[in-house]
Protein backbone atom coordinates (compact mmCIF):
# COMPACT_ATOMS: atom_id res chain seq x y z
CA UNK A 1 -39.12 71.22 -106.37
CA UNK A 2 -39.49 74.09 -109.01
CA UNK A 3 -42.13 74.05 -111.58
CA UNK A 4 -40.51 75.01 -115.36
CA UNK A 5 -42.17 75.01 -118.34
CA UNK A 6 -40.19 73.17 -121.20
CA UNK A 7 -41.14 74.04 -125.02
CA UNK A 8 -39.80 72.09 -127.46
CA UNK A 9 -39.61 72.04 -131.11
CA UNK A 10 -39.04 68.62 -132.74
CA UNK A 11 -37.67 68.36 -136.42
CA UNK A 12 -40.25 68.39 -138.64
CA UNK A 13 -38.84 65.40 -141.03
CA UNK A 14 -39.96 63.17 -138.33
CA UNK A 15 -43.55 61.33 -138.45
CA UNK A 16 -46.26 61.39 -134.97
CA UNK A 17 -44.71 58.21 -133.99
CA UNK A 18 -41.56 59.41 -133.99
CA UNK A 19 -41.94 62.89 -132.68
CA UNK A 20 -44.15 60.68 -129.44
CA UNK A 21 -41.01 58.70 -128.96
CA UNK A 22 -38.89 61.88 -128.49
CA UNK A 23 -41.46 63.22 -126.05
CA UNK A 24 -41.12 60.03 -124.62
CA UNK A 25 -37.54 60.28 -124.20
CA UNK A 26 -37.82 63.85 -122.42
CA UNK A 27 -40.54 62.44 -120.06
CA UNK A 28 -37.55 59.85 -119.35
CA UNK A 29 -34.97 62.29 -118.80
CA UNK A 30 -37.25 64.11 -115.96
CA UNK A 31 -37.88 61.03 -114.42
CA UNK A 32 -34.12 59.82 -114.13
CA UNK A 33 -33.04 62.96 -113.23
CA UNK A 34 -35.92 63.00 -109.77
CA UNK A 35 -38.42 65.07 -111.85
CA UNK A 36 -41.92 64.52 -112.96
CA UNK A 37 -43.96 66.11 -115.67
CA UNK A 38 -46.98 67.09 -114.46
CA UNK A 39 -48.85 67.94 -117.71
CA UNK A 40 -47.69 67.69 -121.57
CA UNK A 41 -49.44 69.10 -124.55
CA UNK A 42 -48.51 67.93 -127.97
CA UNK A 43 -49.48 70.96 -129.96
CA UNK A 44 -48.31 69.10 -133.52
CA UNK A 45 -46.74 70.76 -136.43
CA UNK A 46 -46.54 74.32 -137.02
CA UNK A 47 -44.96 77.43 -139.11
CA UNK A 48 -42.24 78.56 -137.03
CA UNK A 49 -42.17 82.56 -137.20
CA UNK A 50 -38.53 82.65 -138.71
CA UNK A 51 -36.34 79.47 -140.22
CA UNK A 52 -34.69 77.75 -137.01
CA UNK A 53 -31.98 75.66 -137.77
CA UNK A 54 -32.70 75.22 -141.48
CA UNK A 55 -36.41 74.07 -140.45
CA UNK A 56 -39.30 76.46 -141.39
CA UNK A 57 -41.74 74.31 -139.15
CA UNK A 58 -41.78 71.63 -136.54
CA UNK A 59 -43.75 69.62 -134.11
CA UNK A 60 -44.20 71.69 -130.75
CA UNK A 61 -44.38 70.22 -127.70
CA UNK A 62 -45.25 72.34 -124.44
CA UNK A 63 -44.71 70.20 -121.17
CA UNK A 64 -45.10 71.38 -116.95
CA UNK A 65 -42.45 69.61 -115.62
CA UNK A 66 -41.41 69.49 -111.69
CA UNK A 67 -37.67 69.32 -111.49
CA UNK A 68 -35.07 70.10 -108.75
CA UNK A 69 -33.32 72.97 -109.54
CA UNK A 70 -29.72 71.56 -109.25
CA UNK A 71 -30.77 68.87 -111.95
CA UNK A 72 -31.59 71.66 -114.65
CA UNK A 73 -28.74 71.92 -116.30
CA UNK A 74 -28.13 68.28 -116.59
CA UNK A 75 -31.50 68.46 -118.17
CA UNK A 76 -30.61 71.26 -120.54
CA UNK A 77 -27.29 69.36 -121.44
CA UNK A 78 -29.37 65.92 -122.57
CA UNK A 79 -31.80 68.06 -124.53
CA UNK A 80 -29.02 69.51 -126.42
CA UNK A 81 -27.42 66.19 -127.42
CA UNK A 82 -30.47 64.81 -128.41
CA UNK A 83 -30.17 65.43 -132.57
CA UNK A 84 -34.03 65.34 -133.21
CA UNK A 85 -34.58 68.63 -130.97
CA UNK A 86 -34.21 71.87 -132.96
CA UNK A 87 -34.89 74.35 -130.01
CA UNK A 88 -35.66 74.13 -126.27
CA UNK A 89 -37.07 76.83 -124.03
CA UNK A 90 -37.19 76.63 -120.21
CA UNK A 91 -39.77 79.24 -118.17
CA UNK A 92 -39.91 78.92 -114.29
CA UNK A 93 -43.19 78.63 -113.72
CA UNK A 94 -44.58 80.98 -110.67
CA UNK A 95 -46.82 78.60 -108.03
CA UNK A 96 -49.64 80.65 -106.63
């Protein structure tokens, strides 16, 4: 399996319990989907560099996760329905 890094911003009108449960909920979808995450840093709120979708900040979440590669786009699809999620960025990570 491919290493990816997902970033995610979470909607800033949320509270830490609520933004955990969403990270929750993405640690979910890898698992279902035959992935594991393999490290996860909660880097809290922040000032996003330009307004994204109407939100000038929001909690940021920077995750390694090991997913097969025919499963990404499943994976992208469920982040995009999920309504809490304001932006999602996926990096293939190089293994050395």
């Amino acid at each position: 399996m491919k290493k990816y890094e997902l970033f995610t911003i979470i909607k800033p009108n949320l509270d830490n319990d609520e933004a955990d449960k969403i990270v929750s909920k993405i640690e979910e979808m890898v698992k279902n989907l035959g992935g594991e995450v393999l490290e996860s840093d909660k880097m809290g709120r922040k000032k996003l560099a330009y307004e994204v979708g109407g939100f000038s900040d929001g909690f940021m979440v920077d995750q390694l996760v090991s997913v097969p590669a025919d499963k990404i786009a499943d994976l992208k699809r469920q982040l995009k329905l999920n309504d809490s999620i304001i932006r999602v960025m996926f990096t293939t990570k190089e293994c050395a």
